[in-house]
Protein backbone atom coordinates (compact mmCIF):
# COMPACT_ATOMS: atom_id res chain seq x y z
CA UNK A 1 -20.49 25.04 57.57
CA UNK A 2 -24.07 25.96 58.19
CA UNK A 3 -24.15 29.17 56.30
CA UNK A 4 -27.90 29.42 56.08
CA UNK A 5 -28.00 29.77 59.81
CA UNK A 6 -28.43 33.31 58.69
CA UNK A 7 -30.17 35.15 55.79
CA UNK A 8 -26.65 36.45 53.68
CA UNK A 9 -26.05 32.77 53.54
CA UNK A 10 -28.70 31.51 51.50
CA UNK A 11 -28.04 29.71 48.86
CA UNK A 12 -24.29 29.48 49.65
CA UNK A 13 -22.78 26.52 51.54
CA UNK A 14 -19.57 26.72 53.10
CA UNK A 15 -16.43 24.45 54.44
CA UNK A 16 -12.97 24.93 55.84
CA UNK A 17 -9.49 23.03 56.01
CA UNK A 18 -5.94 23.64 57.50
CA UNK A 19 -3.34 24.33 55.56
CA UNK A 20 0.51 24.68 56.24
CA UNK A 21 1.65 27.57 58.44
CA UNK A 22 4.52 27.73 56.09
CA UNK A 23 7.92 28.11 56.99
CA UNK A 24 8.72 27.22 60.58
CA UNK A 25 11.44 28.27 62.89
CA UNK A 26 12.35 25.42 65.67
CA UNK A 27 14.74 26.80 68.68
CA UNK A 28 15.57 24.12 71.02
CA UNK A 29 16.81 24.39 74.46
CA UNK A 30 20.16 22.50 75.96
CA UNK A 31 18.71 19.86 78.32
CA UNK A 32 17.22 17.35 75.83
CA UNK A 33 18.69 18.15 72.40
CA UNK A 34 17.49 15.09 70.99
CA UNK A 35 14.14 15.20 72.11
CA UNK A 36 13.59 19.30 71.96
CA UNK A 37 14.68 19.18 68.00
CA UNK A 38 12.25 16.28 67.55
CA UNK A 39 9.56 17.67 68.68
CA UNK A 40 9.25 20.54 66.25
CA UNK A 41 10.79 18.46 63.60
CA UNK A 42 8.12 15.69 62.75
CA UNK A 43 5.08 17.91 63.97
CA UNK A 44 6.25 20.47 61.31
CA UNK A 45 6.51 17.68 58.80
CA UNK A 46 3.48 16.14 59.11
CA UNK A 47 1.94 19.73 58.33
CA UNK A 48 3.60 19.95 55.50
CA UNK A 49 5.83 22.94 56.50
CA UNK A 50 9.60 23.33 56.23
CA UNK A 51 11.40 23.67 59.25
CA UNK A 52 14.82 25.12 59.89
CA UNK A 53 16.00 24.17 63.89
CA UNK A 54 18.57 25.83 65.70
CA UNK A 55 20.12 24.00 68.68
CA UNK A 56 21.46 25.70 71.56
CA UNK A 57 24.82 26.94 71.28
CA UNK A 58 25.92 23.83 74.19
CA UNK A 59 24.71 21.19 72.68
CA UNK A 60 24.57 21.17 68.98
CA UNK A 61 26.26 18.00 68.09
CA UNK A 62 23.37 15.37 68.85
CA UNK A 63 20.98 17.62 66.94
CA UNK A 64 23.00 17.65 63.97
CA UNK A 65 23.04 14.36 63.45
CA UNK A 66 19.55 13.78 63.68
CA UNK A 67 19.05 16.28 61.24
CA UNK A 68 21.43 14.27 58.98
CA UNK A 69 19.22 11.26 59.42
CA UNK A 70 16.45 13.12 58.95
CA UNK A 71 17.60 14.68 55.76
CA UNK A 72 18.75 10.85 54.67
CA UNK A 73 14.83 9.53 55.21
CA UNK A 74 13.59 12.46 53.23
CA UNK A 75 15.94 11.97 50.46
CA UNK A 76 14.86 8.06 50.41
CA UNK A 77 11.22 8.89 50.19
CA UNK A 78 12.09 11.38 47.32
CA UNK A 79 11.57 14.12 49.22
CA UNK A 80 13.04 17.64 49.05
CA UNK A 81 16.01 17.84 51.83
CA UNK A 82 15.89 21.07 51.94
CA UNK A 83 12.83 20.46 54.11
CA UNK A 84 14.46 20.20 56.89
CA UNK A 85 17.79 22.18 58.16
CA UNK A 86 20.11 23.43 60.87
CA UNK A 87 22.06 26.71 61.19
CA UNK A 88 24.10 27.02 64.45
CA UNK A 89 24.80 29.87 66.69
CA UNK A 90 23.70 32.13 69.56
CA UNK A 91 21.17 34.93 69.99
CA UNK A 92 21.93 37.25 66.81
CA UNK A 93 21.38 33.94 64.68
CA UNK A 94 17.85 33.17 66.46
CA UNK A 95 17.10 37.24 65.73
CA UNK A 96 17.65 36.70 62.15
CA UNK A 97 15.88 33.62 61.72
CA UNK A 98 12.86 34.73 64.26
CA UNK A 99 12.04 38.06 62.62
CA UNK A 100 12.84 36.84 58.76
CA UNK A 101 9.90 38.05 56.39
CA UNK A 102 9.62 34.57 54.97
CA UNK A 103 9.04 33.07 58.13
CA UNK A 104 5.48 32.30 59.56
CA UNK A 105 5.92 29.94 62.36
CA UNK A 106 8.26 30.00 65.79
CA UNK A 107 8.68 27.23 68.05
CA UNK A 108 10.67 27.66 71.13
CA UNK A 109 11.79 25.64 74.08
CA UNK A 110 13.89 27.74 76.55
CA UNK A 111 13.23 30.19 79.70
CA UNK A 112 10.92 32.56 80.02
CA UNK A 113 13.01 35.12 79.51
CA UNK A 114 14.10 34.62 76.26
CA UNK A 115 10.79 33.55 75.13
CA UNK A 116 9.06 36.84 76.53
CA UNK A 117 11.57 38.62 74.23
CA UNK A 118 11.42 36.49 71.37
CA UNK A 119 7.27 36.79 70.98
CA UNK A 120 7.91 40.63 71.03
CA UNK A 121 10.28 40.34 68.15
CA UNK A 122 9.11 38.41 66.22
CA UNK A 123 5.05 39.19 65.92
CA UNK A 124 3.12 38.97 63.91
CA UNK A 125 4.53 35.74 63.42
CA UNK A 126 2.79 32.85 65.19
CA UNK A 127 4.72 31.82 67.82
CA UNK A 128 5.00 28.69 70.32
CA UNK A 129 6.67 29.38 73.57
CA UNK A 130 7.31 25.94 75.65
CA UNK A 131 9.02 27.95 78.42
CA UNK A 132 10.38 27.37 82.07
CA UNK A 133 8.47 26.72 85.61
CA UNK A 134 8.90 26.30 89.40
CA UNK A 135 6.83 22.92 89.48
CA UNK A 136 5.27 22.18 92.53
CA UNK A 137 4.31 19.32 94.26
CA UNK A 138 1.17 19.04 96.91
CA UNK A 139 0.95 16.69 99.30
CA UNK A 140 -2.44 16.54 100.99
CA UNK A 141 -2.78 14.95 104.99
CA UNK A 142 -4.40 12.05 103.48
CA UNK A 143 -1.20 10.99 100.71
CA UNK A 144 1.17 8.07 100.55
CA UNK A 145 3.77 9.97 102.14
CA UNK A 146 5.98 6.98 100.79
CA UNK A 147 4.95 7.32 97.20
CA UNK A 148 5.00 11.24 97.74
CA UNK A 149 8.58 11.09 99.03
CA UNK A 150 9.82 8.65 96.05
CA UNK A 151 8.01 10.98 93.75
CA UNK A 152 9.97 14.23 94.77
CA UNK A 153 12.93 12.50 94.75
CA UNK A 154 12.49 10.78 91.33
CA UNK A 155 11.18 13.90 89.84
CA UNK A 156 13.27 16.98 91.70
CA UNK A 157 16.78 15.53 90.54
CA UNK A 158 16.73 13.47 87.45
CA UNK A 159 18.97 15.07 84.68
CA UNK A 160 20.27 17.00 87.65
CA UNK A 161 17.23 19.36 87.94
CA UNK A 162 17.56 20.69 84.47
CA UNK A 163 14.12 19.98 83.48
CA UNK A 164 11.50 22.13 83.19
CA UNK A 165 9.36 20.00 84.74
CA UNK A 166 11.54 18.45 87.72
CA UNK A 167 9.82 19.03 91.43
CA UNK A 168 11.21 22.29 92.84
CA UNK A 169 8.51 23.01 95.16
CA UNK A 170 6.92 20.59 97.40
CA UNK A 171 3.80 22.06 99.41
CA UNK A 172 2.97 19.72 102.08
CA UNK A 173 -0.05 20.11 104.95
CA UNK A 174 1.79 20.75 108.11
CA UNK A 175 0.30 17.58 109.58
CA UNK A 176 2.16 15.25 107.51
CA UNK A 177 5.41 17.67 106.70
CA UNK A 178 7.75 16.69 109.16
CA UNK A 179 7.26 13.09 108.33
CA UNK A 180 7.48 13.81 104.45
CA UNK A 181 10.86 15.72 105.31
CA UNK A 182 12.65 12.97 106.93
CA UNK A 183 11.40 10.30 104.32
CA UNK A 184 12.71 12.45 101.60
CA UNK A 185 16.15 13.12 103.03
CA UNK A 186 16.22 9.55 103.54
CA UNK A 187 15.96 8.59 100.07
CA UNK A 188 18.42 11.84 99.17
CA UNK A 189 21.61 9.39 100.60
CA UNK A 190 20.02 6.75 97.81
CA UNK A 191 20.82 9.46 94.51
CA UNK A 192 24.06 8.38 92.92
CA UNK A 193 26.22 11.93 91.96
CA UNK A 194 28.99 11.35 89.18
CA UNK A 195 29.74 10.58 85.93
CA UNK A 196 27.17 11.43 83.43
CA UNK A 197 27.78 8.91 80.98
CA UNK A 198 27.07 5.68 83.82
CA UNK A 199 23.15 4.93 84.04
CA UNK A 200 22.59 5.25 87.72
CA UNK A 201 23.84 8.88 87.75
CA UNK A 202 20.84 10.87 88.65
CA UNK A 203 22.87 14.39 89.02
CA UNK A 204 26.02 15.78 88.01
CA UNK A 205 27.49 18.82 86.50
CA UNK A 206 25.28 21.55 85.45
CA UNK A 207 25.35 22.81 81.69
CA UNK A 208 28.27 25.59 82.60
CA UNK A 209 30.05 27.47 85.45
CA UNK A 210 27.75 30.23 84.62
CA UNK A 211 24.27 27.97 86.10
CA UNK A 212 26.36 26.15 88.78
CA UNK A 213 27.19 29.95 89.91
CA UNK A 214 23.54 30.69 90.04
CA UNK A 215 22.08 27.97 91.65
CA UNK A 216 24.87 27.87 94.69
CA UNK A 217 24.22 31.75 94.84
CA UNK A 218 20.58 31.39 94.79
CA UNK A 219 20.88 28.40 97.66
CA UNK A 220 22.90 31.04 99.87
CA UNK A 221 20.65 33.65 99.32
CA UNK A 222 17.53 31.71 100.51
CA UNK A 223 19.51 30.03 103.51
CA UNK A 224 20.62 33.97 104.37
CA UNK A 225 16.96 34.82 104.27
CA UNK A 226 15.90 32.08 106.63
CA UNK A 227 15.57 28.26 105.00
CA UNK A 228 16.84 25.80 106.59
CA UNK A 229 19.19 23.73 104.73
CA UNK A 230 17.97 19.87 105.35
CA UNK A 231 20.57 18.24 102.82
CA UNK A 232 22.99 18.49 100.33
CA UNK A 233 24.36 22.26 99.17
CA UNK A 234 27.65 21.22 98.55
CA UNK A 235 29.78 21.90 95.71
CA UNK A 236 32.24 20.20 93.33
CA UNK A 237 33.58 21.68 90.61
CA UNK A 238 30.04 21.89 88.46
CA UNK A 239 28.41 19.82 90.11
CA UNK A 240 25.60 20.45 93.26
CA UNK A 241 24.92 17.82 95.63
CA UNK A 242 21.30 16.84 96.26
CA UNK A 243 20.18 19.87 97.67
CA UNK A 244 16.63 20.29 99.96
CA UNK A 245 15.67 23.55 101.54
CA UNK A 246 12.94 24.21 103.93
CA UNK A 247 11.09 26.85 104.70
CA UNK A 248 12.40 29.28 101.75
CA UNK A 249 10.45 32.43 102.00
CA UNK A 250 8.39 34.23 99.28
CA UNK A 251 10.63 36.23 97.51
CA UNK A 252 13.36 34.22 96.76
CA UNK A 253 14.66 33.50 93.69
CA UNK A 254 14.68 29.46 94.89
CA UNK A 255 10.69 29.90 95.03
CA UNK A 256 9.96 32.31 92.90
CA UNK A 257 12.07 31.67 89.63
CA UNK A 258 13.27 28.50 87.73
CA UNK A 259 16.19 26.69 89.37
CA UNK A 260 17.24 24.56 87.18
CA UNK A 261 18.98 22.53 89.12
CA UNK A 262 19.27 19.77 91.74
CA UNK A 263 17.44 21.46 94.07
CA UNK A 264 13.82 21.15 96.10
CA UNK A 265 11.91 23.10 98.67
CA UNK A 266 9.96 22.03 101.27
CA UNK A 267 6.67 24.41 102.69
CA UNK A 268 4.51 23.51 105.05
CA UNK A 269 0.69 24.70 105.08
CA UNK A 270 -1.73 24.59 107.35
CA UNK A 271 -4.47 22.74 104.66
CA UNK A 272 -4.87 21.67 101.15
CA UNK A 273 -6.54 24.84 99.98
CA UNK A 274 -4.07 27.23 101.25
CA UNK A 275 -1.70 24.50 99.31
CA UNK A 276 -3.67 25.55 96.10
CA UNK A 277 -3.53 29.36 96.72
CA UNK A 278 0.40 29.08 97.15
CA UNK A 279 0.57 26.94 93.76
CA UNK A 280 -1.43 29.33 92.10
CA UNK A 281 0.52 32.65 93.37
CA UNK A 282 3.43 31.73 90.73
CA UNK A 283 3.57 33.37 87.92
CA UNK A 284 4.32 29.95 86.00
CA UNK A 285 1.85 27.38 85.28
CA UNK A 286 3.32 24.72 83.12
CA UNK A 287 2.65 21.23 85.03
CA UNK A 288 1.88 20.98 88.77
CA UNK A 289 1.16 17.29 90.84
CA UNK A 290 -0.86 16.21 93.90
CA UNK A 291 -0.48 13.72 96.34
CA UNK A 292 -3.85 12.77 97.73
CA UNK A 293 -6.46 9.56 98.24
CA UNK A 294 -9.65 11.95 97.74
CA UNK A 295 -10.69 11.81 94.66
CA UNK A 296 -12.80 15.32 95.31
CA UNK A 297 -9.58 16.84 96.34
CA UNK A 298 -7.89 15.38 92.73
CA UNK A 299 -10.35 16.54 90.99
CA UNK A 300 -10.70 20.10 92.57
CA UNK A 301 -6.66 20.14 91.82
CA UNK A 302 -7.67 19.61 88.00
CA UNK A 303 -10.23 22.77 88.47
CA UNK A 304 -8.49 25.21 90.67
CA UNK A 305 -4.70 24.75 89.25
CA UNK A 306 -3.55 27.04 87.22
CA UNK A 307 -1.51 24.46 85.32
CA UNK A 308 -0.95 23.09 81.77
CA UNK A 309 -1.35 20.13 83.18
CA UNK A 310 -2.35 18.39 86.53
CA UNK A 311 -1.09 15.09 87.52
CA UNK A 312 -2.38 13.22 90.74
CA UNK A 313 -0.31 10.57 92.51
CA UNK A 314 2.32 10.66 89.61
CA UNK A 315 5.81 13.21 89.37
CA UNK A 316 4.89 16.17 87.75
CA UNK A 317 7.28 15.31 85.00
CA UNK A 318 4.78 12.97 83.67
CA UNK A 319 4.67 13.64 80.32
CA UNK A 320 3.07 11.09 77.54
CA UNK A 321 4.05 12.04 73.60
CA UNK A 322 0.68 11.55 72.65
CA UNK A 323 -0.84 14.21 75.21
CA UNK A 324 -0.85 18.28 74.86
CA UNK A 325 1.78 19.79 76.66
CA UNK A 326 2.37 23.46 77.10
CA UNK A 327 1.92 26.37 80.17
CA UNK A 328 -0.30 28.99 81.39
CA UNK A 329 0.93 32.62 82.41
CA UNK A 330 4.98 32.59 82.26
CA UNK A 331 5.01 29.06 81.03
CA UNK A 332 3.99 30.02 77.46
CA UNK A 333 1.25 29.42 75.13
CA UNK A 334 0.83 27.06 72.35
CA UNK A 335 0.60 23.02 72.99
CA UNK A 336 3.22 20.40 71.89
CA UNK A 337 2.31 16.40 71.42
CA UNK A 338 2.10 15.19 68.17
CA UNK A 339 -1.88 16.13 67.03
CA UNK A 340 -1.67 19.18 68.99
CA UNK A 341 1.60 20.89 67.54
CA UNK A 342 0.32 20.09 64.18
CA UNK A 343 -2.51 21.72 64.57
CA UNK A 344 -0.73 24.99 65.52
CA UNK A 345 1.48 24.72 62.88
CA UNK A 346 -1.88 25.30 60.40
CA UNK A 347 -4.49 28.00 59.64
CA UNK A 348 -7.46 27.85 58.85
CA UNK A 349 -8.59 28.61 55.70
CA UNK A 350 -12.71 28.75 54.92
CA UNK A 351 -13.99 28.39 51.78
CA UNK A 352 -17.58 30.06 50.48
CA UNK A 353 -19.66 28.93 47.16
CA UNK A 354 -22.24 30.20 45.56
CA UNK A 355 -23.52 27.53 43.36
């Protein structure tokens, strides 16, 4: 550092470097146990911080075997185990662990919600909220309405809509809408319903009776207030058909909020900018995509989007490992991806010598 750049720092010079955060606090979310736990694991790691992860209460198993085999690596490289553990449980556990005076570090994965509350309790610790969205899709007059329509239906109902990511809102220009609508409730009869454990299963029951409840409710409400149901909105047991809705109005919880589940909506607009606005009037802002063959308009999307990320001619699901990821507004603050969740997982620390 250039302390000489003013006169206290003559004869001084100056440098800084990152150090560990310290302890670090990983909360993952149900929908990709695996993955979630990962994610805060080896970023943690390579900071040198210890990390403690606590799985959600649904789906603990998966995680607590990769901390196992975590734990086994670390004890091969003669490395403390203790580096890395698990504790179980529901919200009084993530309390305690959240707003412990030893802890320095929180990194969360879960709806916005929860997040919200968990920044408030447990400041001044740093905190990392990766937190829920109602991603939307734009299709400009100008798209592939083919690639657009294999797009929404590749992205809206993989892992049955429980992704925080997955297409829930598809914005369309009214000139190609219609056209978009029947393409994609073609390619609706294609998206095999069933078993989880078989490979082609794109959607099947939701994570507990609890979500199926409100996603069906949420569906009636918005078909009460005026959408049109185009497909799907059946029930079975837990699981929800391929569901599309048009027209939903603002103020419905299947616009406005998270889903979460195998569910899209369809709006029509009368031009790409207006398409932007209605983007933009969410409080979320983790990823949004665009359809479009004008590279001004793609571009524009990257500017005007308020958006962790922007993805053009790709689902907005898009996400590469080596990329930040993270939200704006409701979506939370703080970027995952390896180089990027390291680096919030150190401080700063400058260093000053007088020779």
């Amino acid at each position: 550092m250039p302390l000489d750049l003013q006169p206290s720092g003559e004869g001084l010079f100056g440098f800084w470097t990152r150090r560990p955060v310290g302890v670090v606090v990983g909360i993952a979310g149900f929908n990709y146990p695996v993955l979630l736990a990962s994610r805060k694991i080896a970023p943690a790691l390579a900071a040198g911080c210890p990390v403690i992860i606590k799985p959600a209460p649904a789906t603990p198993l998966a995680t607590l075997r990769l901390v196992q085999l975590v734990r086994e690596r670390l004890a091969a490289a003669g490395a403390p185990v203790g580096a890395v553990q698990l504790v179980t449980g529901g919200e009084e556990v993530g309390r305690a662990l959240t707003t412990h005076s030893e802890v320095a570090a929180v990194s969360f994965t879960g709806s916005a919600a929860v997040g919200h509350r968990l920044a408030r309790d447990a400041a001044p610790r740093k905190v990392i909220l990766e937190l829920g969205s109602n991603t939307a899709l734009v299709v400009a007059a100008d798209a592939d309405l083919d690639a657009a329509a294999d797009a929404v239906v590749r992205g809206g109902y993989y892992a049955s809509g429980q992704a925080c990511i997955s297409v829930q809102r598809v914005v369309a220009d009214a000139a190609v809408a219609a056209t978009l609508e029947e393409k994609i409730t073609r390619r609706l009869r294609t998206v095999a319903v069933g078993d989880p454990r078989d490979p082609a299963t794109r959607v099947s029951a939701l994570i507990d009776e609890a979500a199926t409840e409100r996603v069906t409710g949420w569906v009636h409400r918005a078909r009460a207030a005026g959408a049109r149901l185009v497909a799907g909105g059946d029930r079975e047991g837990r699981c929800l058909t391929p569901t599309l809705l048009a027209d939903v109005p603002d103020g419905q919880p299947a616009w406005d909020e998270e889903i979460f589940g195998p569910v899209v909506c369809l709006r029509p607009v009368p031009d790409l900018e207006t398409a932007y606005d209605v983007v933009n009037a969410s409080r979320y802002g983790l990823h949004a995509a665009v359809f479009t063959r004008d590279l001004g308009a793609a571009f524009r999307a990257v500017e005007e989007l308020e958006a962790g990320g922007v993805v053009i001619n790709e689902v907005p699901g898009y996400r590469s490992d080596i990329a930040p990821y993270g939200g704006v507004k409701d979506s939370g603050i703080g970027r995952e991806g390896p180089r990027f969740a390291i680096g919030e997982l150190t401080v700063t620390r400058m260093a000053v010598v007088r020779p």
